[in-house]
Protein backbone atom coordinates (compact mmCIF):
# COMPACT_ATOMS: atom_id res chain seq x y z
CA UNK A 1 70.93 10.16 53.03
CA UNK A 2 72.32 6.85 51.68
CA UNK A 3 74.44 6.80 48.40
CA UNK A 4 73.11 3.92 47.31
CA UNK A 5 69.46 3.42 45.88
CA UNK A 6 67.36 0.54 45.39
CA UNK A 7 64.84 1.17 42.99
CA UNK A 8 61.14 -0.33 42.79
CA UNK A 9 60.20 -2.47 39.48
CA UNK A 10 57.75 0.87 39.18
CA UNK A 11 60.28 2.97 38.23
CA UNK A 12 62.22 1.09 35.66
CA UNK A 13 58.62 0.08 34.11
CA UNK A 14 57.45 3.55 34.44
CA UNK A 15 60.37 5.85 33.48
CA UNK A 16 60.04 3.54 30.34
CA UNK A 17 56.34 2.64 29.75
CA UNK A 18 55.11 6.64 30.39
CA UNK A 19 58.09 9.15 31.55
CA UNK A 20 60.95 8.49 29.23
CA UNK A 21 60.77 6.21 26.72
CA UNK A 22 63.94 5.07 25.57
CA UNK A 23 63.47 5.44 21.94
CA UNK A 24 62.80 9.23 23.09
CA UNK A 25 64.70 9.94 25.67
CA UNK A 26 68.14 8.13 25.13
CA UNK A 27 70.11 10.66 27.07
CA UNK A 28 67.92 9.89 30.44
CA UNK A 29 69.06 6.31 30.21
CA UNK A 30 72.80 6.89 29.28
CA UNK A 31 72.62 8.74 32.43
CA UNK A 32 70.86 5.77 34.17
CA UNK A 33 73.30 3.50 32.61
CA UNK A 34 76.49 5.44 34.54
CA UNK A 35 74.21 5.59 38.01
CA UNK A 36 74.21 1.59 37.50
CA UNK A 37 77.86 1.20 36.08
CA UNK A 38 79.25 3.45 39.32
CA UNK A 39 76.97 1.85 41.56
CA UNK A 40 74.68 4.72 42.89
CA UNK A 41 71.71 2.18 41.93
CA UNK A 42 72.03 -1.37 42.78
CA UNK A 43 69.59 -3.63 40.97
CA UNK A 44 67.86 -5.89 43.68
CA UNK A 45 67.42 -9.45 42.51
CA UNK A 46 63.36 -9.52 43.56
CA UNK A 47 63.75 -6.47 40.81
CA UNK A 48 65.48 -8.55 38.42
CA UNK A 49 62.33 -11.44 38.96
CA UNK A 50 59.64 -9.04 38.64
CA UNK A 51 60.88 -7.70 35.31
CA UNK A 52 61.81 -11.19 34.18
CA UNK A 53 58.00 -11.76 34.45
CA UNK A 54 57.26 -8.32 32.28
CA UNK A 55 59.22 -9.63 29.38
CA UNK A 56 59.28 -6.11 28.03
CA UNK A 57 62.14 -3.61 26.69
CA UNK A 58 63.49 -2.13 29.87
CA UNK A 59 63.71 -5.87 31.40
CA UNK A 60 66.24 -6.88 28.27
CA UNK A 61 68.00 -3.99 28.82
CA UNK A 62 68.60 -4.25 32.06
CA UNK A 63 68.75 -8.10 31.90
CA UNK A 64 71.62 -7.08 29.14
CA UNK A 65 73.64 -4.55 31.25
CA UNK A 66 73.46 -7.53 34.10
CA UNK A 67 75.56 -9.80 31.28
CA UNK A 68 78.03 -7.38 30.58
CA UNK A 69 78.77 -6.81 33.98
CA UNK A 70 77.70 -3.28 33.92
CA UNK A 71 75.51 -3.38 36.81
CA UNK A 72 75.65 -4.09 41.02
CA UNK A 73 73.31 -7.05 41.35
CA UNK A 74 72.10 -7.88 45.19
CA UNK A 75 71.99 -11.21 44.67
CA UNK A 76 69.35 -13.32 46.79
CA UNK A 77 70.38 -14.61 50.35
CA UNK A 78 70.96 -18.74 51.15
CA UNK A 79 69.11 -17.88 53.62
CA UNK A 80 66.07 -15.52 54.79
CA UNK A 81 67.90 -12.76 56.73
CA UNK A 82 66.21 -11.54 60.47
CA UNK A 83 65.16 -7.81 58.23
CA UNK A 84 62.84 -9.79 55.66
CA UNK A 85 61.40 -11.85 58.73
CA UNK A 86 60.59 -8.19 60.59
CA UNK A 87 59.98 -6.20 57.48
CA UNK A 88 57.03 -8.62 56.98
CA UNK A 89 55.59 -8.76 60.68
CA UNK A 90 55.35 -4.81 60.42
CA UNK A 91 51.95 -4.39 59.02
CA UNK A 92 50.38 -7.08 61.56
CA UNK A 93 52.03 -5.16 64.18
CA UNK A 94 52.42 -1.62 63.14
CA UNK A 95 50.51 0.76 65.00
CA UNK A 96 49.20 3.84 62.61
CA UNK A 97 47.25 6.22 64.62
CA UNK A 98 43.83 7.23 63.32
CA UNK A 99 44.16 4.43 60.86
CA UNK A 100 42.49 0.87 61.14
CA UNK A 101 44.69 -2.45 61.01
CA UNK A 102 45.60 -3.86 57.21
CA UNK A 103 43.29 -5.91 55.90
CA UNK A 104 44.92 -9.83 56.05
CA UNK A 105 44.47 -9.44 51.93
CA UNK A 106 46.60 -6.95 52.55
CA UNK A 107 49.05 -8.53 54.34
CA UNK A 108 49.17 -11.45 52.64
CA UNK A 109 50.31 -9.56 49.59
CA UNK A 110 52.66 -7.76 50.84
CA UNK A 111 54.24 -10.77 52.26
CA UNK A 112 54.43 -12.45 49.08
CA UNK A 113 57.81 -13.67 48.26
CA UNK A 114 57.65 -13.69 44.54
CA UNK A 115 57.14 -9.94 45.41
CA UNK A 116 59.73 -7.26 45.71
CA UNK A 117 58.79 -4.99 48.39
CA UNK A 118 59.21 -6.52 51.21
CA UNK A 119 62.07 -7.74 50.18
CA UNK A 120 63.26 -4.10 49.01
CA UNK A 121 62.39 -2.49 52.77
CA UNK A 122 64.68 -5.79 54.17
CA UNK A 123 67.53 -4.83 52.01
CA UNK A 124 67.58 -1.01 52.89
CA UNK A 125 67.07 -1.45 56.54
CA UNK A 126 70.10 -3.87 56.09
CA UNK A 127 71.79 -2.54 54.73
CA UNK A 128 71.16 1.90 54.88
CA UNK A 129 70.27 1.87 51.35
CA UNK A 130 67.70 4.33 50.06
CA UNK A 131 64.66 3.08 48.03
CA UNK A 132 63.30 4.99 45.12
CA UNK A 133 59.66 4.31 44.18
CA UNK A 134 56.78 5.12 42.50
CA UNK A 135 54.51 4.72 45.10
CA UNK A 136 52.55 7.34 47.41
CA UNK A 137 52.23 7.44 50.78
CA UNK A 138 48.65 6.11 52.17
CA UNK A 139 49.04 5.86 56.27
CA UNK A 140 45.24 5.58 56.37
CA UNK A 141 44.36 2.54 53.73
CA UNK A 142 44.00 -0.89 54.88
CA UNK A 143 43.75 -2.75 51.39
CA UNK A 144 47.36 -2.41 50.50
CA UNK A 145 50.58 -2.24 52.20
CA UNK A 146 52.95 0.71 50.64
CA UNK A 147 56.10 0.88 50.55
CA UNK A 148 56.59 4.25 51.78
CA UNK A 149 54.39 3.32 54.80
CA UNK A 150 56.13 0.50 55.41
CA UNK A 151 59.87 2.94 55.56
CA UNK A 152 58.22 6.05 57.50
CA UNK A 153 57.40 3.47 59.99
CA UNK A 154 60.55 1.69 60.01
CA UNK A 155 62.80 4.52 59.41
CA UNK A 156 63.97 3.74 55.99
CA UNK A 157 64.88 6.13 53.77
CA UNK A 158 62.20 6.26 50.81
CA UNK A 159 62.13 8.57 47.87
CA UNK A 160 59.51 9.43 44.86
CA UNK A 161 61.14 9.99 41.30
CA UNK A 162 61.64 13.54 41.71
CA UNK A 163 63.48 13.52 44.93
CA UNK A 164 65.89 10.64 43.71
CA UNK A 165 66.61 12.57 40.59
CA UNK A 166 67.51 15.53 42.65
CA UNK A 167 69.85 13.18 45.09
CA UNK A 168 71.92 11.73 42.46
CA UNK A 169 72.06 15.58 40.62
CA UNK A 170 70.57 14.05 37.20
CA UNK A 171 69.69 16.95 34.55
CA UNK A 172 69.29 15.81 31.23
């Protein structure tokens, strides 16, 4: 397993919106804080965008650790590298036994670049990183492209919340 994790907007919008509050739970986000400062988690510019658009309390925060420096920022590429370009041809091509083809909705979505994911899956299969999200595993849907689907299938290494906290050894 990789070192380094890339994690989903889901998790910094969910530790904070439902798991761990920060006005609750300051000690899980100190520890989050060295994870970022030592570079276990690098923040992933499509990250940084999507939580730009949230305009919320963990976006400042993070948007505020960015200023000071505090934080590994994957910055975005001059140009689009040959991982994004197969990352998003793998749900018009993938083939998922006992499962029907994605819906082009689907894959439309997914290929979004204002969106993270595919953008995430690029960036690990890059570059060996591990991604962290909140998102289940659905091998037999074909309205929605997941990102865990999208790793099993390309052999990327994808974790939930759970199994990321018990990589990185974080008891709070």
């Amino acid at each position: 397993m990789s070192e380094k994790f890339l994690v989903d907007s889901n998790f910094w919008i969910t530790c904070e919106n439902e798991l761990y509050p920060r006005r609750h739970f300051p000690t899980f986000w100190s520890e989050i804080e060295k994870y970022l400062a030592d570079g276990t988690i690098l923040h992933h510019w499509s990250v940084a965008d999507e939580l730009k658009r949230k305009d919320d309390d963990v976006s400042e925060w993070i948007a505020d650790l960015v200023k000071k420096g505090e934080v590994t920022v994957i910055a975005r590429p001059k140009e689009t590298p040959d991982s994004y370009i197969e990352v998003c041809a793998w749900p018009q091509y993938c083939i998922r036994p006992h499962a029907q083809p994605y819906k082009p909705e689907a894959i439309s979505e997914f290929r979004e670049t204002a969106r993270a994911d595919a953008w995430l899956c690029a960036q690990a299969l890059d570059s060996g990183y591990t991604l962290v999200t909140r998102e289940k595993p659905q091998p037999q849907i074909i309205s929605k492209v997941k990102i865990p689907d999208v790793c099993a299938g390309m052999g990327i290494s994808c974790l939930t919340f759970n199994e990321f906290f018990d990589a990185i050894d974080l008891v709070v």
